[in-house]
C-alpha atoms as a PDB file:
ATOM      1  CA  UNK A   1      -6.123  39.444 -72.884  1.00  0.00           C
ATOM      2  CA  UNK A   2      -3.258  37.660 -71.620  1.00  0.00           C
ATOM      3  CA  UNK A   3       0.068  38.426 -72.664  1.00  0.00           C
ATOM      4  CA  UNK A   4       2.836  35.778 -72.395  1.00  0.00           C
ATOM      5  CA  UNK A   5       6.151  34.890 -73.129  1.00  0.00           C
ATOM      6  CA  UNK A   6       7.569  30.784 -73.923  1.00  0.00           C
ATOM      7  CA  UNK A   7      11.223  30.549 -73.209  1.00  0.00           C
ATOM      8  CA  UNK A   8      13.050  27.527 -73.778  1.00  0.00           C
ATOM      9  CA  UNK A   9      16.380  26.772 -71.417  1.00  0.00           C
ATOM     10  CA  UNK A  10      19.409  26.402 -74.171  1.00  0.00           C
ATOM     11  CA  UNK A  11      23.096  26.289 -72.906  1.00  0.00           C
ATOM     12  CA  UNK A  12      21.851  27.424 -69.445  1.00  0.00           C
ATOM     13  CA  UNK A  13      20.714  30.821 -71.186  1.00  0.00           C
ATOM     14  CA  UNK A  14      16.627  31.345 -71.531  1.00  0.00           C
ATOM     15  CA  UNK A  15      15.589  32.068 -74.974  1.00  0.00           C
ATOM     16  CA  UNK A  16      11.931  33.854 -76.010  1.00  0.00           C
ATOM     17  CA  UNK A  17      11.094  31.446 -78.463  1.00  0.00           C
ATOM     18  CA  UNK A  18       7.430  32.873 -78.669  1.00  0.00           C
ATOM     19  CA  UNK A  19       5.386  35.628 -77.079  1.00  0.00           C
ATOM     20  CA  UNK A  20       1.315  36.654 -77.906  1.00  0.00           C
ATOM     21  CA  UNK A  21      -1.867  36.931 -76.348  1.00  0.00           C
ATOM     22  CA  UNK A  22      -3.782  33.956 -75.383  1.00  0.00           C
ATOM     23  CA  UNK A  23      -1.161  31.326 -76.792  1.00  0.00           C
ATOM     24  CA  UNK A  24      -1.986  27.435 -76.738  1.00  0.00           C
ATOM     25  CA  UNK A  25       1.507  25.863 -76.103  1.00  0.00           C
ATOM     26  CA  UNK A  26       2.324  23.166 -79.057  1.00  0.00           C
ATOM     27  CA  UNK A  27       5.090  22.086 -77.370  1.00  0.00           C
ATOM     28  CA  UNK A  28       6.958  22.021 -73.891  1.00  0.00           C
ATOM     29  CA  UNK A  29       8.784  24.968 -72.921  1.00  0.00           C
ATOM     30  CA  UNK A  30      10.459  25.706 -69.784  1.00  0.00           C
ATOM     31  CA  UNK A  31       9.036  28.857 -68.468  1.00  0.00           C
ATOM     32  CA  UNK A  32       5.664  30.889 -69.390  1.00  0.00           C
ATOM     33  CA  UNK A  33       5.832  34.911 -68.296  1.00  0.00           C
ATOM     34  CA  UNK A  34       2.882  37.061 -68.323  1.00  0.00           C
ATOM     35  CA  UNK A  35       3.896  40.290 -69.595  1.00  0.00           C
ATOM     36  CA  UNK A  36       2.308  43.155 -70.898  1.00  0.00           C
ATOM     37  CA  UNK A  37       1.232  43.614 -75.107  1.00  0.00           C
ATOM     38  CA  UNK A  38       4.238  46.193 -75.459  1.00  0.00           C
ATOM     39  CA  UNK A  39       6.667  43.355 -74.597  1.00  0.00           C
ATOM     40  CA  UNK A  40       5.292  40.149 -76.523  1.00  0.00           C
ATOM     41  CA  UNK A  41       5.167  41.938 -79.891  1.00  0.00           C
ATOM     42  CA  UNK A  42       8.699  42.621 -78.931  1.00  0.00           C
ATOM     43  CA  UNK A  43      10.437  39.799 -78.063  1.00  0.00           C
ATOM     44  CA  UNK A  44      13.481  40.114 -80.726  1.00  0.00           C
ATOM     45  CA  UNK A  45      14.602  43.473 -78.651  1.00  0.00           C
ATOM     46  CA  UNK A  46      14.175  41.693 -74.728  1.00  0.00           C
ATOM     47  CA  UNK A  47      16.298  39.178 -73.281  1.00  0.00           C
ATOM     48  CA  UNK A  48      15.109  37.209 -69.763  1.00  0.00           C
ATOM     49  CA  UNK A  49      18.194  36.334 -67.364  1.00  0.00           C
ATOM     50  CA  UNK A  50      16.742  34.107 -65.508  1.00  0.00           C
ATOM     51  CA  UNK A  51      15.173  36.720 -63.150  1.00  0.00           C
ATOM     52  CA  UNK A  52      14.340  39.479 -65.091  1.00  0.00           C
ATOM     53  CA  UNK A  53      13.406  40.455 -68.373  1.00  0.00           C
ATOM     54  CA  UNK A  54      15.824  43.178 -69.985  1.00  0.00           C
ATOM     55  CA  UNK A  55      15.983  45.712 -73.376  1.00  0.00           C
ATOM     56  CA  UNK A  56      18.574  44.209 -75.423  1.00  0.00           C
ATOM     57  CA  UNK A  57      21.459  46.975 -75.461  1.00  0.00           C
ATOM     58  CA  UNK A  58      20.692  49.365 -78.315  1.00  0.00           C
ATOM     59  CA  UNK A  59      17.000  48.585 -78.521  1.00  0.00           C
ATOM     60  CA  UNK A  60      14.196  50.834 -77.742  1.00  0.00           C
ATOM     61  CA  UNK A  61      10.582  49.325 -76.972  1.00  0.00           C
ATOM     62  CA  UNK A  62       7.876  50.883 -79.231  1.00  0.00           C
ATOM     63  CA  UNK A  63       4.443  51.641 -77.024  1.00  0.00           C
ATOM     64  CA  UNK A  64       1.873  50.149 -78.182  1.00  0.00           C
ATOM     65  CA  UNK A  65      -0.022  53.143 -80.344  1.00  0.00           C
ATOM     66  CA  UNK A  66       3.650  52.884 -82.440  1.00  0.00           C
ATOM     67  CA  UNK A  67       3.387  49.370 -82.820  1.00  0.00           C
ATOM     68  CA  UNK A  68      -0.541  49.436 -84.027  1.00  0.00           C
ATOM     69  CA  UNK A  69       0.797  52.867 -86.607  1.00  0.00           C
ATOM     70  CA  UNK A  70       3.749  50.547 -87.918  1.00  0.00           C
ATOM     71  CA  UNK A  71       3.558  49.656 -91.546  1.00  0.00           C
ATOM     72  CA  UNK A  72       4.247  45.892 -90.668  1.00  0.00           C
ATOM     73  CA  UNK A  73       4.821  44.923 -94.320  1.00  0.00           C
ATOM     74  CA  UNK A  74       8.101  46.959 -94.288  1.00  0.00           C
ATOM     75  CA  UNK A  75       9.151  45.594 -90.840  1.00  0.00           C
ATOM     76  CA  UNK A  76       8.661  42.518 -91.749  1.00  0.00           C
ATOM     77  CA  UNK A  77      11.815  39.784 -93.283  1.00  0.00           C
ATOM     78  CA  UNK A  78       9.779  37.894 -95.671  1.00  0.00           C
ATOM     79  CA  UNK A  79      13.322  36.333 -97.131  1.00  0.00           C
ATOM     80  CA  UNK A  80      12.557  32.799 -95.581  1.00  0.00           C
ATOM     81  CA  UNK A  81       8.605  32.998 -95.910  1.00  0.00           C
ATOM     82  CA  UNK A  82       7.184  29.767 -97.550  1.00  0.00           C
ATOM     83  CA  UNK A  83       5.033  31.317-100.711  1.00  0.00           C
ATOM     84  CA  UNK A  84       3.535  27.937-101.547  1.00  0.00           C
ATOM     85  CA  UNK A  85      -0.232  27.456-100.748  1.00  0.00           C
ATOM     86  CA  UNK A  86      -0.819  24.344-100.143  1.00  0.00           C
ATOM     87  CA  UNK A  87      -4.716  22.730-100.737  1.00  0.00           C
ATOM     88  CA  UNK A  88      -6.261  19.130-100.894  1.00  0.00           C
ATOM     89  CA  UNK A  89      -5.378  17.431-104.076  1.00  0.00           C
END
């Protein structure tokens, strides 16, 4: 699988704005990493400077066996999820 990470360039400061395996870009981004699994289903807790890719300071990166063990459904802010389902009328 390959593992990447989109950053967008905003104020002169790269942001992850998405990271996943095998991702079909919908829009332009700046600059594509490859990085590993444990890293793109982590991007809220890494930070890229422009060289390097960096744990945000008090952050700890799960491995991978956590992640897969995580009860995503508690993890998980649902405050801004859309619940409508939308359908052909």
């Amino acid at each position: 699988m390959n593992w990447l990470l989109l950053l967008k360039l905003i104020d002169n400061n790269y942001v992850i704005v998405q990271g996943g395996a095998n991702i079909v870009p919908t829009q332009e981004y700046d600059k594509v990493l490859p990085t590993t699994e444990r890293i793109a289903r982590q991007i809220d807790k890494v930070d890229f400077d422009g060289e390097n890719l960096k744990i945000k300071e008090g952050e700890k990166l799960l491995t991978v066996d956590e992640l897969n063990n995580l009860n995503n459904t508690e993890k998980m802010d649902i405050s801004n999820v859309n619940t409508k389902v939308y359908d052909i009328q």
